[in-house]
N, C-alpha and C. Protein backbone atom coordinates (compact mmCIF):
# COMPACT_ATOMS: atom_id res chain seq x y z
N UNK A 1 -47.04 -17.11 202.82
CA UNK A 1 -46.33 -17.35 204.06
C UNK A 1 -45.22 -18.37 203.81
N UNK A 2 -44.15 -17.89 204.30
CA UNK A 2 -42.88 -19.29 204.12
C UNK A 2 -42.81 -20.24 204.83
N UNK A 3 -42.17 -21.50 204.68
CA UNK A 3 -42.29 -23.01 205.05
C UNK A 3 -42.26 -22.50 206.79
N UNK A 4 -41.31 -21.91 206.92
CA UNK A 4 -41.11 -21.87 208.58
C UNK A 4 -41.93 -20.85 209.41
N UNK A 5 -42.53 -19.95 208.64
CA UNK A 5 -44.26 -19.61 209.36
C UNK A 5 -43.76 -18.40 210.28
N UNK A 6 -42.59 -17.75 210.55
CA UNK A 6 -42.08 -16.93 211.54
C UNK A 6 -41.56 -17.55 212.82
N UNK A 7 -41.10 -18.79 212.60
CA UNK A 7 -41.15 -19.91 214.03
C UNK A 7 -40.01 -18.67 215.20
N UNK A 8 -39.34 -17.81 214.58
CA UNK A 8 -37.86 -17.24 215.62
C UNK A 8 -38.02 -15.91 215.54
N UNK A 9 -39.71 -15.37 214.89
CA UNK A 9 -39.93 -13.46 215.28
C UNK A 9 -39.47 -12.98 214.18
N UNK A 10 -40.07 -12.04 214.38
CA UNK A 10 -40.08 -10.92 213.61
C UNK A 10 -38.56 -10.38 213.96
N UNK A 11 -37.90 -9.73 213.03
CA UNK A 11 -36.20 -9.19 212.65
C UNK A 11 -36.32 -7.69 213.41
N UNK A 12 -37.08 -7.14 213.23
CA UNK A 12 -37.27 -5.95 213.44
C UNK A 12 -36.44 -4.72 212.99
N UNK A 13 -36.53 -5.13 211.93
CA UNK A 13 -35.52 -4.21 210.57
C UNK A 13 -34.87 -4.65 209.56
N UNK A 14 -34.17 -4.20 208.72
CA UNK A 14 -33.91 -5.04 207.23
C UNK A 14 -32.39 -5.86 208.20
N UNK A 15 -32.34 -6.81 207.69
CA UNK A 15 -30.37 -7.63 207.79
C UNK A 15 -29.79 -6.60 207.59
N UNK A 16 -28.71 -6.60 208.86
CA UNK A 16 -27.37 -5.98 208.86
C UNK A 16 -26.12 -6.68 207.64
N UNK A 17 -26.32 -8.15 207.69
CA UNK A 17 -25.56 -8.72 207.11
C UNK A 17 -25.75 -10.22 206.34
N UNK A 18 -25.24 -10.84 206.44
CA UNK A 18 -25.46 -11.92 205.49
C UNK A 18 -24.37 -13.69 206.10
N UNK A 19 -24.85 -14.56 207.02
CA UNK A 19 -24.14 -15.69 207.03
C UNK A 19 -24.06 -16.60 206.04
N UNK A 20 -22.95 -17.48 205.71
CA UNK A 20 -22.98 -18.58 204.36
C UNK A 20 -22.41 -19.47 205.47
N UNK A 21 -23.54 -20.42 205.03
CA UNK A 21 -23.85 -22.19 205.92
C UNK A 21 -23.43 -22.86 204.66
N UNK A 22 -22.86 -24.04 205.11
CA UNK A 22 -22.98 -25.24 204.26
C UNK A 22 -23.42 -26.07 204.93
N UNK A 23 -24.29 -27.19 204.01
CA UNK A 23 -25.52 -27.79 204.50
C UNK A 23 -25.49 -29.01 205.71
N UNK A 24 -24.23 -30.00 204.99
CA UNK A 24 -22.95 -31.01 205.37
C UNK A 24 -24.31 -32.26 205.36
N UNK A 25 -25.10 -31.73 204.15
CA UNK A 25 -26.29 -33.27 203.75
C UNK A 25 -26.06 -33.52 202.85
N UNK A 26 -26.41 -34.68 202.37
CA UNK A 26 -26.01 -35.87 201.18
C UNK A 26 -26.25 -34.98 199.81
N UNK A 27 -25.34 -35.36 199.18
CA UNK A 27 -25.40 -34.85 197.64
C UNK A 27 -27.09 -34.96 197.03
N UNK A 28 -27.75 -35.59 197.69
CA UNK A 28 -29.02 -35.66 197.33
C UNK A 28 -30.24 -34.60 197.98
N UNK A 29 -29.48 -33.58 199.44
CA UNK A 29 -30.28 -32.92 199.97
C UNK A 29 -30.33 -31.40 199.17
N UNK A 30 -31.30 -31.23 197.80
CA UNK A 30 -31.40 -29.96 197.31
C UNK A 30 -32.59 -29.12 197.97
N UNK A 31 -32.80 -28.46 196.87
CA UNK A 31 -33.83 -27.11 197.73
C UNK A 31 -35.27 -28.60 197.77
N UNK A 32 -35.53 -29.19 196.71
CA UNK A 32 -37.03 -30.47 196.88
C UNK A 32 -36.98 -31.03 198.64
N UNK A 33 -35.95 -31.48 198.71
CA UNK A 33 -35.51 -32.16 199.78
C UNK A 33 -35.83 -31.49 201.43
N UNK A 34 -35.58 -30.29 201.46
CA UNK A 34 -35.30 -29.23 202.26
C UNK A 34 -36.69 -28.95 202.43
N UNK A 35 -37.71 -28.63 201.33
CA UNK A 35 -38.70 -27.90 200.79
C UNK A 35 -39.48 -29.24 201.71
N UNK A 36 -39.25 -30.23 202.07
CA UNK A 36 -40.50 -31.32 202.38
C UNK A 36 -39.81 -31.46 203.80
N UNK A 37 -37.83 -31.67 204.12
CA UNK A 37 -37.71 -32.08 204.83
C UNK A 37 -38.32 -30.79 206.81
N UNK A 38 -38.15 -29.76 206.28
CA UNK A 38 -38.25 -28.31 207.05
C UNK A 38 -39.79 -28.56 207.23
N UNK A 39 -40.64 -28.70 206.80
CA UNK A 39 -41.97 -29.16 207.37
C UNK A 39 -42.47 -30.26 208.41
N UNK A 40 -41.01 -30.98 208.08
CA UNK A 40 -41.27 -32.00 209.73
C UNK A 40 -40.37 -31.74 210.83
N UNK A 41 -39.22 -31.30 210.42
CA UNK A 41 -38.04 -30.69 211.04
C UNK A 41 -38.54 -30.05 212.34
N UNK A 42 -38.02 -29.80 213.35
CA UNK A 42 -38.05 -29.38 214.52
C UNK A 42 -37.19 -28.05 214.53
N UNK A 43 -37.61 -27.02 213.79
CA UNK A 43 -37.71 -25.33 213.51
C UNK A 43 -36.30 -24.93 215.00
N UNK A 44 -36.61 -25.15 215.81
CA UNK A 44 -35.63 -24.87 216.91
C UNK A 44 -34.39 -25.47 216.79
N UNK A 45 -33.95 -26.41 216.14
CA UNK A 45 -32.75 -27.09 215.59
C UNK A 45 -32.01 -26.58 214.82
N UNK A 46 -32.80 -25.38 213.86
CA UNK A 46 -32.05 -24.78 213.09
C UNK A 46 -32.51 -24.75 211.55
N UNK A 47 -32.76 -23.35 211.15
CA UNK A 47 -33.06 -23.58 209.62
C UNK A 47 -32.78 -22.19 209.60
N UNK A 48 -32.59 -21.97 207.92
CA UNK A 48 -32.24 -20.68 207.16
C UNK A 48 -32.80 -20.12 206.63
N UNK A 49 -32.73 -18.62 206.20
CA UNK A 49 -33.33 -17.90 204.80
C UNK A 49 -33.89 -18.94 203.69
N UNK A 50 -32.61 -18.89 203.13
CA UNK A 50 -32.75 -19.73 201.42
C UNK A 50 -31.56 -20.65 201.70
N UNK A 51 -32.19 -21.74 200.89
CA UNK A 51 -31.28 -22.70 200.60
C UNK A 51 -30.90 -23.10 199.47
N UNK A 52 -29.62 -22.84 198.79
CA UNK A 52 -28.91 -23.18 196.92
C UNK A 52 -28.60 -24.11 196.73
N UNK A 53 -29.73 -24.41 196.05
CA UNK A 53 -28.99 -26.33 195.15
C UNK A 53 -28.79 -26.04 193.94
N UNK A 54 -28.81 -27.32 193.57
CA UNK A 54 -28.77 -27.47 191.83
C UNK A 54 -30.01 -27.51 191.47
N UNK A 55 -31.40 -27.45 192.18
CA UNK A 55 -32.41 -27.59 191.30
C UNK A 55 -33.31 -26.52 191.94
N UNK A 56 -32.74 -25.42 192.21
CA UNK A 56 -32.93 -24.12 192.55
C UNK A 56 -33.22 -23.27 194.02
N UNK A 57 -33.41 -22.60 194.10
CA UNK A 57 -33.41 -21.49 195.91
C UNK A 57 -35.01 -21.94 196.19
N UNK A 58 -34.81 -22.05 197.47
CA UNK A 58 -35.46 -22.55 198.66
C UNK A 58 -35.65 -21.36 199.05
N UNK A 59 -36.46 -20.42 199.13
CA UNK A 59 -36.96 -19.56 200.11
C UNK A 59 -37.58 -19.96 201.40
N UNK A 60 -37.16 -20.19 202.75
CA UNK A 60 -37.90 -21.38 203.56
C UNK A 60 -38.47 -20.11 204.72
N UNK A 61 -38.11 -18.95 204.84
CA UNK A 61 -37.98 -18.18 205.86
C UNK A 61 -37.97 -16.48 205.05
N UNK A 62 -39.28 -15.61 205.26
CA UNK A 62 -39.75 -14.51 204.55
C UNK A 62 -38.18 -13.99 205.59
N UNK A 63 -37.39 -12.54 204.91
CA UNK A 63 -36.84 -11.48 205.23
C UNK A 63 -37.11 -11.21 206.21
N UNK A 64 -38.69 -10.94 206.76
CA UNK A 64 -38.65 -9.94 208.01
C UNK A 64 -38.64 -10.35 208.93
N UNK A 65 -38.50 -11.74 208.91
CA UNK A 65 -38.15 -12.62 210.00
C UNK A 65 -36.85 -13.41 210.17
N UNK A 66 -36.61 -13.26 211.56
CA UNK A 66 -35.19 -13.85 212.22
C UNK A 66 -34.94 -15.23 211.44
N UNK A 67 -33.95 -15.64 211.71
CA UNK A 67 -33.82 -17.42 211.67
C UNK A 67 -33.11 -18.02 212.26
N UNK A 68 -32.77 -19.32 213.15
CA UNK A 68 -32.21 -19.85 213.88
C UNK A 68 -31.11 -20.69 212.67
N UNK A 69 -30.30 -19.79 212.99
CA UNK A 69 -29.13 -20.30 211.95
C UNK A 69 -28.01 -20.48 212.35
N UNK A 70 -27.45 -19.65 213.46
CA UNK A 70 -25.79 -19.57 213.59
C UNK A 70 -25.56 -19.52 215.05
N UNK A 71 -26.71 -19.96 215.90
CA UNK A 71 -26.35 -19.95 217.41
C UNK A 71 -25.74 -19.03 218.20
N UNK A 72 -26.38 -17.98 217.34
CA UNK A 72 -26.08 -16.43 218.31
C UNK A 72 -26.94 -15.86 217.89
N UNK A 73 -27.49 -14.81 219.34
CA UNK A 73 -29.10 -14.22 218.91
C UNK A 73 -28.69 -12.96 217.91
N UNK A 74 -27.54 -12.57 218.36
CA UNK A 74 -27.23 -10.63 216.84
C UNK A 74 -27.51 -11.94 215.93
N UNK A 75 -26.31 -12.76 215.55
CA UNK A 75 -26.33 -13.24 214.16
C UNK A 75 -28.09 -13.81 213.70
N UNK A 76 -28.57 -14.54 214.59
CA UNK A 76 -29.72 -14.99 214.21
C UNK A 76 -30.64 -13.86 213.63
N UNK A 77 -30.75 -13.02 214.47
CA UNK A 77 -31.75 -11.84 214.68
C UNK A 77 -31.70 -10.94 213.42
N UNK A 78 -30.35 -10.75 212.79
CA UNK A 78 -29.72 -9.47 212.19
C UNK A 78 -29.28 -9.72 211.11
N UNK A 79 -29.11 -10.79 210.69
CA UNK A 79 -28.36 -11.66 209.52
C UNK A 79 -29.05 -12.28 208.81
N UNK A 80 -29.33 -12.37 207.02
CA UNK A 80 -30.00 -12.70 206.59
C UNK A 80 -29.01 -14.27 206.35
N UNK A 81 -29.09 -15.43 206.32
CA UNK A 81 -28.84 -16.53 206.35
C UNK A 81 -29.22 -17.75 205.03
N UNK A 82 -27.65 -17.87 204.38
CA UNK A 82 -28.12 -18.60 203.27
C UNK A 82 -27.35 -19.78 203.28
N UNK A 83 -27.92 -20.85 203.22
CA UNK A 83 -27.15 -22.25 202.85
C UNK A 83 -26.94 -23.21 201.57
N UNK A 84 -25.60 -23.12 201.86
CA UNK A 84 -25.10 -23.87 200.12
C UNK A 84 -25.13 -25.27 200.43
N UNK A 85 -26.26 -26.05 199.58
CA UNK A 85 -27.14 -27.11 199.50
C UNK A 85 -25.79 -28.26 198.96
N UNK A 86 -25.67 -28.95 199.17
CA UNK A 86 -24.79 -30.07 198.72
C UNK A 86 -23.62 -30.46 198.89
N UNK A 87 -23.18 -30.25 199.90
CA UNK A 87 -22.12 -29.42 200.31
C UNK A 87 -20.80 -31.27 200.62
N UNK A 88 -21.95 -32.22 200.39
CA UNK A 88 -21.15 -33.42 200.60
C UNK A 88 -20.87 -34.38 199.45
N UNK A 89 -21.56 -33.87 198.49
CA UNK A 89 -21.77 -34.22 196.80
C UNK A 89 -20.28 -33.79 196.17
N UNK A 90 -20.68 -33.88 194.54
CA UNK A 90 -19.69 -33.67 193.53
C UNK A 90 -19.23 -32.26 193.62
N UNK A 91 -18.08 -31.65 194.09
CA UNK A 91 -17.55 -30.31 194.01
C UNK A 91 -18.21 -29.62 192.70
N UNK A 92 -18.22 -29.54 191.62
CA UNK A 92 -18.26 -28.78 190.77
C UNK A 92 -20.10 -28.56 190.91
N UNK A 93 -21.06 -29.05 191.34
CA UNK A 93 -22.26 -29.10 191.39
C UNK A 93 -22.18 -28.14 193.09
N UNK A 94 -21.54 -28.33 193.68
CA UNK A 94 -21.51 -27.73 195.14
C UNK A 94 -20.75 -26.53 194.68
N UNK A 95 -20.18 -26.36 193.98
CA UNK A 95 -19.12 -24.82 193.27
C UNK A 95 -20.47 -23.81 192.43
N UNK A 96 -21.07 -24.75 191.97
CA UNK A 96 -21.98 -23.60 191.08
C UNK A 96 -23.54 -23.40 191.77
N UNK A 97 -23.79 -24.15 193.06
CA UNK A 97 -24.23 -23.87 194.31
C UNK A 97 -23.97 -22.64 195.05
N UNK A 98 -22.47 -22.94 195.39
CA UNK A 98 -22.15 -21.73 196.08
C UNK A 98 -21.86 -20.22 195.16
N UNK A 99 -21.75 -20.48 193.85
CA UNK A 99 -21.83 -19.50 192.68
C UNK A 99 -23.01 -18.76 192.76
N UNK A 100 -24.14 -19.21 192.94
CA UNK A 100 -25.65 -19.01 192.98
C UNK A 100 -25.94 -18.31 193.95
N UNK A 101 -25.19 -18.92 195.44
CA UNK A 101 -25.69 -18.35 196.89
C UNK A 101 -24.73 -17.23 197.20
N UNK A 102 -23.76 -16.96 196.24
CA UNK A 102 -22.69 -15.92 196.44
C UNK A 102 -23.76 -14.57 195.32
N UNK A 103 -24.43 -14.66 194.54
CA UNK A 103 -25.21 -13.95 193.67
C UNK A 103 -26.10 -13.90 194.49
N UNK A 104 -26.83 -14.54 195.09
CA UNK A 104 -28.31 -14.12 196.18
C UNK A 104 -27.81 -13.38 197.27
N UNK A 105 -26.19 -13.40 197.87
CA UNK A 105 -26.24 -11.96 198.57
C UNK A 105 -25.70 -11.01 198.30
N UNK A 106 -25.25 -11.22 196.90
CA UNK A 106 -25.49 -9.90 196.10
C UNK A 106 -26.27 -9.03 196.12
N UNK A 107 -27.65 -9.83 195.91
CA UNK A 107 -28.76 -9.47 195.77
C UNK A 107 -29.32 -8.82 196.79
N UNK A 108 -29.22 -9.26 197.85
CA UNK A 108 -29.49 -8.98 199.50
C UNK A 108 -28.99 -7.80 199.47
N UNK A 109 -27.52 -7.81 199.34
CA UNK A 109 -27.13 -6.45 199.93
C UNK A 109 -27.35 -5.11 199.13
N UNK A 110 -27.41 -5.43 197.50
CA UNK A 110 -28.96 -4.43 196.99
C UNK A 110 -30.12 -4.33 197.27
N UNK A 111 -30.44 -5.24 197.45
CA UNK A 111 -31.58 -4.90 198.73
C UNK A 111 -31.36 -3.82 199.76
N UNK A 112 -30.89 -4.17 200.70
CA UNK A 112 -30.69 -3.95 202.17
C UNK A 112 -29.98 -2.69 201.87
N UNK A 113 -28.78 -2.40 200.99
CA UNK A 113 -27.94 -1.61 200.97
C UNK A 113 -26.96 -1.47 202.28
N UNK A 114 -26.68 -3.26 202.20
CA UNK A 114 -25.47 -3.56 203.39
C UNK A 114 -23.92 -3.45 201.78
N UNK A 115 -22.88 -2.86 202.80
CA UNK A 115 -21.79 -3.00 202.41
C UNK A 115 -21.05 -4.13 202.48
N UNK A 116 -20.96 -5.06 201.30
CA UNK A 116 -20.19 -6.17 201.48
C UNK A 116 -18.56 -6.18 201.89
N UNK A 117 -18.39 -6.30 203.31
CA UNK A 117 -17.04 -6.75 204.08
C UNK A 117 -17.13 -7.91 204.64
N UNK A 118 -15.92 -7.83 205.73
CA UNK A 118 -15.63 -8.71 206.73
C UNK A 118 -16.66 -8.69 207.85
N UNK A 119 -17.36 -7.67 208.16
CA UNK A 119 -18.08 -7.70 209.53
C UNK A 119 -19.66 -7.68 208.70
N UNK A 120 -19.89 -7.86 207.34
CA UNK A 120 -21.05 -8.18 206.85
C UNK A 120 -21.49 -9.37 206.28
N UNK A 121 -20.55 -9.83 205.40
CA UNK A 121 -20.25 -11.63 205.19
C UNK A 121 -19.61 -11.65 205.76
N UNK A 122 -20.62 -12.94 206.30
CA UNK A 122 -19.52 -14.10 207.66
C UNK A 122 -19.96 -15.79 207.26
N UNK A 123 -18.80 -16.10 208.21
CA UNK A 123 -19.13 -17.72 208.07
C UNK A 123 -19.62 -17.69 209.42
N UNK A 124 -20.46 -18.65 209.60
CA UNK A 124 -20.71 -19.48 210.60
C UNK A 124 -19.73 -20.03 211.59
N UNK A 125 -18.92 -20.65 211.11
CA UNK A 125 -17.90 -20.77 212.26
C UNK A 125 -17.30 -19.57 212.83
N UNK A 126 -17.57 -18.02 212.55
CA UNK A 126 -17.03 -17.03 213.04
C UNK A 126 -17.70 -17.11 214.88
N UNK A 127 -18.81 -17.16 214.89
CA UNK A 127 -19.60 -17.06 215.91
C UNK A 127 -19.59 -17.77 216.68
N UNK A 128 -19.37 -19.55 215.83
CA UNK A 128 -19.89 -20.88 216.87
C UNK A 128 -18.95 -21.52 216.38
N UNK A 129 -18.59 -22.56 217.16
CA UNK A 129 -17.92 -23.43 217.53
C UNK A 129 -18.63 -24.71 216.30
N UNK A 130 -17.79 -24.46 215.51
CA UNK A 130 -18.53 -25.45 214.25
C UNK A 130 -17.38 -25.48 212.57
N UNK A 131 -17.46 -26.45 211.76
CA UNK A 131 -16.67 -26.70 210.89
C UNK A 131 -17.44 -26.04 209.92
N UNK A 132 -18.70 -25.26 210.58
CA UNK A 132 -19.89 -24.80 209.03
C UNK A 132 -19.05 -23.26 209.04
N UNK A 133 -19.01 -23.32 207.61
CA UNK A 133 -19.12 -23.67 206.07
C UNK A 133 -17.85 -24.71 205.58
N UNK A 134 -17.71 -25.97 205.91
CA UNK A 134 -17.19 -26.71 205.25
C UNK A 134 -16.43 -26.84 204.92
N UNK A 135 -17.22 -27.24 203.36
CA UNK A 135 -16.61 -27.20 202.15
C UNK A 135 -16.22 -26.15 201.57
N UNK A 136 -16.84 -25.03 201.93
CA UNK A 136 -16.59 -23.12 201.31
C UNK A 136 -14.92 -23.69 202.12
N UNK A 137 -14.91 -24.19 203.30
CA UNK A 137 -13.61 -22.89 203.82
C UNK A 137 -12.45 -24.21 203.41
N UNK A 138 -12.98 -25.46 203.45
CA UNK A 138 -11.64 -26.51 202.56
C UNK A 138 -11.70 -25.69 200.75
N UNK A 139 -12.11 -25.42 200.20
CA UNK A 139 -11.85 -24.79 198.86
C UNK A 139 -11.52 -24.06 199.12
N UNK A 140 -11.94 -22.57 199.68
CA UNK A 140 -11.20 -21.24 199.71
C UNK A 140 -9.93 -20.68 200.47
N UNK A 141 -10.07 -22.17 201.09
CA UNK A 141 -8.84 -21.69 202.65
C UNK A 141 -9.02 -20.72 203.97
N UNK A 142 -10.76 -21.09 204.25
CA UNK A 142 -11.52 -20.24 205.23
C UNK A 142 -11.42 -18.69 205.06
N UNK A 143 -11.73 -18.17 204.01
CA UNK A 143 -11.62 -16.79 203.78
C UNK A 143 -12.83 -16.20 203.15
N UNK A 144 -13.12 -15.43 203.45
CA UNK A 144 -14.55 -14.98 202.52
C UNK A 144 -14.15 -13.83 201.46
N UNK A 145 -14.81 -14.15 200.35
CA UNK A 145 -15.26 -13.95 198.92
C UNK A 145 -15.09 -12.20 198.69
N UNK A 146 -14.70 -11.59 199.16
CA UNK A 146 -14.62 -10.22 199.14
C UNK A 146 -13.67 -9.88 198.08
């Protein structure tokens, strides 16, 4: 069973798509951190799929369940949800972070057999009113990875 226990339901079908969060916690918040801090955490505040550090993926939340990630129920419900861990740390350690979490929805969408676009990777700020993903969109110039 994963850290977050099904706290936001069952998905009720594979992810349509895939959100990328950045974390905006201390260069010190990796997957260890996450892995202890999400057990006291208040689940309704917000948590993800997996989370990519430097000292490896956080699975915190099984697939077949939703996650309260992006403050919209499609995105929550429908979207598999991954956050790039470090996101306030040394760039090049937050670059091969997001290197990692850009390969895990790779992976996803072999999985799922979602087509990677625009209406399948999204940022977070697409939906909500928020600066998340960060650091992704000050490096890339708010554009996704396609």
């Amino acid at each position: 069973m994963s850290i977050c226990r099904g706290a936001a339901g069952l998905r009720g079908g594979n992810p349509r798509g895939i959100f990328i969060h950045n974390d905006a916690g201390s260069q010190n918040a990796n997957a260890a951190f996450y892995r202890k801090w999400l057990q006291t955490h208040p689940l309704e505040n917000g948590f993800a799929h997996a989370y990519v550090a430097s000292d490896g993926i956080l699975y915190a939340e099984d697939d077949a369940y939703a996650a309260w990630h992006c403050g919209q129920t499609d995105g929550n419900r429908n979207y598999y949800s991954i956050e790039v861990c470090q996101s306030m740390g040394d760039l090049e350690i937050f670059k091969k972070n997001e290197e990692n979490a850009l390969k895990l929805a790779a992976q996803k969408c072999k999985q799922y057999g979602i087509v990677p676009n625009t209406n399948t990777i999204r940022l977070h700020k697409e939906v909500f009113a928020t600066a998340c993903p960060h650091r992704s969109v000050e490096i890339h110039g708010g554009h996704i990875w396609l």
